[in-house]
Protein backbone atom coordinates (compact mmCIF):
# COMPACT_ATOMS: atom_id res chain seq x y z
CA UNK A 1 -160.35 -112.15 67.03
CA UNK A 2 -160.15 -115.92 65.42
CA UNK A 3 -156.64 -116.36 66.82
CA UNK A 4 -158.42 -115.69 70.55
CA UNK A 5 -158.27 -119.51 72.17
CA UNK A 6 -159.40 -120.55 75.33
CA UNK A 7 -156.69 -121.52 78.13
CA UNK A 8 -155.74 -124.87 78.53
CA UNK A 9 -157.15 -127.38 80.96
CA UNK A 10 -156.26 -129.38 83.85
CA UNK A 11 -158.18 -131.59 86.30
CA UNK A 12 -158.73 -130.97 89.21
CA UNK A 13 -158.48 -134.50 91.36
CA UNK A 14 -160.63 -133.42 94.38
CA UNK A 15 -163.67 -134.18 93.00
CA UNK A 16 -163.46 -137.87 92.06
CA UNK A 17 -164.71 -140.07 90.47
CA UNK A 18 -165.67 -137.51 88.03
CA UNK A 19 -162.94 -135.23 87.80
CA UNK A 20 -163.48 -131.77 87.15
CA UNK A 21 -161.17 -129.73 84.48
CA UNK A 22 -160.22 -126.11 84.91
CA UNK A 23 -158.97 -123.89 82.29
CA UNK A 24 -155.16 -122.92 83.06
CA UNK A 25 -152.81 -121.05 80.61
CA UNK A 26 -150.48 -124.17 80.05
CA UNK A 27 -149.03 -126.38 77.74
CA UNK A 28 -152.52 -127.94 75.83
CA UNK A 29 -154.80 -125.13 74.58
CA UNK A 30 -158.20 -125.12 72.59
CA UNK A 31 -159.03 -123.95 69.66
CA UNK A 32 -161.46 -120.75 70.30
CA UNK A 33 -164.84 -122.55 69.41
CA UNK A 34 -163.66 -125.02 72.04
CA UNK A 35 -164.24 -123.10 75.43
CA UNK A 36 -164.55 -125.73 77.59
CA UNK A 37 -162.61 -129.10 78.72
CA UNK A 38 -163.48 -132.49 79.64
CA UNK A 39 -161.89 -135.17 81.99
CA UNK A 40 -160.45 -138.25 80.46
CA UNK A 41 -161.15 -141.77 82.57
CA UNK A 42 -157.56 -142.27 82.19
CA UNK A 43 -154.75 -143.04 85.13
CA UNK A 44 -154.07 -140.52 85.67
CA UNK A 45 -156.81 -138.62 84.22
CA UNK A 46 -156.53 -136.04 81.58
CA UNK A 47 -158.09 -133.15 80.52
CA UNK A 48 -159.47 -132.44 76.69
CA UNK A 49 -161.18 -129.10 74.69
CA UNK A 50 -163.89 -129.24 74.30
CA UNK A 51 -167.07 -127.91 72.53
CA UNK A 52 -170.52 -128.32 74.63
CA UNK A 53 -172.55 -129.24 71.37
CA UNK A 54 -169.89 -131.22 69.22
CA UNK A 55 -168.16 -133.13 71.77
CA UNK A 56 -164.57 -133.81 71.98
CA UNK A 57 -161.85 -131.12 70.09
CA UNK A 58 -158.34 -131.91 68.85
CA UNK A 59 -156.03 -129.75 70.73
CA UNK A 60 -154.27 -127.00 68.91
CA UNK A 61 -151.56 -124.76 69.15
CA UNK A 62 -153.04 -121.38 70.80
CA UNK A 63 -151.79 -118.41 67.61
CA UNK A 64 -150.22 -115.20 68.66
């Protein structure tokens, strides 16, 4: 299904400096070729979609 999208993400601050993200089902969410999420080096850090091969995804509204 192309309107499938992964869940959002959010970091997880115990592991600094690098910050892990987890996927969540909240606000942000990915488009479906982007199933996995980044950490921003922001304060406080954020997290982004991602896709492993092509980097950094804009975040989309998730389709019902």
């Amino acid at each position: 299904d192309d309107n499938v999208c992964c869940n959002g993400c959010l970091c997880d601050r115990r592991a600094p400096p690098y910050f892990e993200c987890v996927c969540v089902d909240t606000f942000d969410h990915c488009p479906a070729s982007c199933n996995s999420c980044v950490c921003t080096r922001s304060n406080p850090p954020q997290c982004r979609c991602t896709d492993k091969t092509q980097g950094r995804c804009p975040v989309t509204e998730c389709r019902s």
